[in-house]
Protein backbone atom coordinates (compact mmCIF):
# COMPACT_ATOMS: atom_id res chain seq x y z
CA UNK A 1 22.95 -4.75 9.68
CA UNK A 2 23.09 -1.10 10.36
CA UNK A 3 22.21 -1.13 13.95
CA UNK A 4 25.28 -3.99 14.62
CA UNK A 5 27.55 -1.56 13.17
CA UNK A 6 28.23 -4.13 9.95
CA UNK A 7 28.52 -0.72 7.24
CA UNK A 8 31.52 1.15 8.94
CA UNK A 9 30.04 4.26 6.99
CA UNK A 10 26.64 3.91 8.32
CA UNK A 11 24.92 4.84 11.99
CA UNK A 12 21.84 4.31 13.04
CA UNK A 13 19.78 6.19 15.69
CA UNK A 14 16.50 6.99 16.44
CA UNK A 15 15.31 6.42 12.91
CA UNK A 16 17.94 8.07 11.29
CA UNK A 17 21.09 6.90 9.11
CA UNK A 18 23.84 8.98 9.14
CA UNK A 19 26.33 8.10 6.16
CA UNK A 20 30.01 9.01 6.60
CA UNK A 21 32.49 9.36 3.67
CA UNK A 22 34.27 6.04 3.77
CA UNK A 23 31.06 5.14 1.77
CA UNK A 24 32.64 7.07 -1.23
CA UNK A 25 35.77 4.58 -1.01
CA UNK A 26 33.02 1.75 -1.50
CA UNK A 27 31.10 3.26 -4.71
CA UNK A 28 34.47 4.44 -6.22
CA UNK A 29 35.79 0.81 -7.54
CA UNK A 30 31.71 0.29 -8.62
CA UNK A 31 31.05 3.95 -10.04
CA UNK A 32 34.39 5.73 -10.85
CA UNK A 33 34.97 9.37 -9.36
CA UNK A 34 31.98 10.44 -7.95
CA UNK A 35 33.25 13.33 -5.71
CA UNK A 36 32.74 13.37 -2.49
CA UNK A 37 29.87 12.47 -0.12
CA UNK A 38 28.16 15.88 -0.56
CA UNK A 39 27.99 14.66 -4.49
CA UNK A 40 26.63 11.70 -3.03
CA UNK A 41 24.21 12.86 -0.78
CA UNK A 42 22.97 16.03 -3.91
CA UNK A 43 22.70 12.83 -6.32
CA UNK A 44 20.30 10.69 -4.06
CA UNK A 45 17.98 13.89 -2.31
CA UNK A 46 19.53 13.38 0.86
CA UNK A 47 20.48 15.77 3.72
CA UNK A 48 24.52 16.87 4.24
CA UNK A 49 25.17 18.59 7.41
CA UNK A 50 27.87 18.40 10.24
CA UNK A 51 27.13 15.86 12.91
CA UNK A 52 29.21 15.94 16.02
CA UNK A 53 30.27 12.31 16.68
CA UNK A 54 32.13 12.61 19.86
CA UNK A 55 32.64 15.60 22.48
CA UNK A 56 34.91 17.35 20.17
CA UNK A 57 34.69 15.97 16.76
CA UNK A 58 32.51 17.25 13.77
CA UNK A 59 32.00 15.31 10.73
CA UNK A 60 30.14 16.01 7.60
CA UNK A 61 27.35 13.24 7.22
CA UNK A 62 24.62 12.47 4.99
CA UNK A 63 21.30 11.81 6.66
CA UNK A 64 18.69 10.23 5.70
CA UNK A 65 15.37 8.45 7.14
CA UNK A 66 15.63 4.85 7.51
CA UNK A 67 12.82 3.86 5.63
CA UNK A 68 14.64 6.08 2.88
CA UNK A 69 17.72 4.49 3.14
CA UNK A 70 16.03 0.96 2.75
CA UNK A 71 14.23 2.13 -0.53
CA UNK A 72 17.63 2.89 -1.76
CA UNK A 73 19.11 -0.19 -0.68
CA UNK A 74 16.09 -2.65 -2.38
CA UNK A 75 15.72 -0.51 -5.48
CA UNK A 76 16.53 -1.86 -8.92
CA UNK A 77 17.83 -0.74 -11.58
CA UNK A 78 15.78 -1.73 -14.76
CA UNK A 79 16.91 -1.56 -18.26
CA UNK A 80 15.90 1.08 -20.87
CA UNK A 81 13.45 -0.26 -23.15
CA UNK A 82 14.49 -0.16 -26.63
CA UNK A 83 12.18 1.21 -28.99
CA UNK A 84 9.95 -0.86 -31.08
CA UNK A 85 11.42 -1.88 -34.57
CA UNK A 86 9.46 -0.99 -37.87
CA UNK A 87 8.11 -4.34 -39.08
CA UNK A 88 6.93 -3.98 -42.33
């Protein structure tokens, strides 16, 4: 999915994601405000840095390993178990 370019805020190379900021435009509608991709990338441990993309242009990406970035993708969320009820 990555690697055919199917996530326009997601690149893949050499092992590597690099996450632009149109992902924030995704999460907003599921999350609310969340900031901005650095808040994104401080919430989920992963690296924000300028990547140049073409000869002249920087962008700020989030990087993070592959493998990473598929434990993210696959991991559920589980509900808080309520604590046990007093049966007398």
């Amino acid at each position: 999915m990555i690697q055919n370019r199917l996530l326009p805020w997601a690149m893949y190379r050499d092992g590597v994601v690099y996450i632009n900021s149109e992902i924030v435009n995704e999460l907003k509608p599921i999350v609310g405000d969340i900031g901005g991709l650095k808040s994104v990338a401080e919430l989920l441990g992963w690296e924000y840095k300028n990547m140049k993309i073409e000869k002249s242009s920087v962008k700020k990406v989030a990087i993070v390993s592959f493998t990473d970035f598929t434990k993210f993708l696959k991991e559920e969320i589980k509900p808080e178990e309520e604590p046990e009820k007093n049966q007398n």
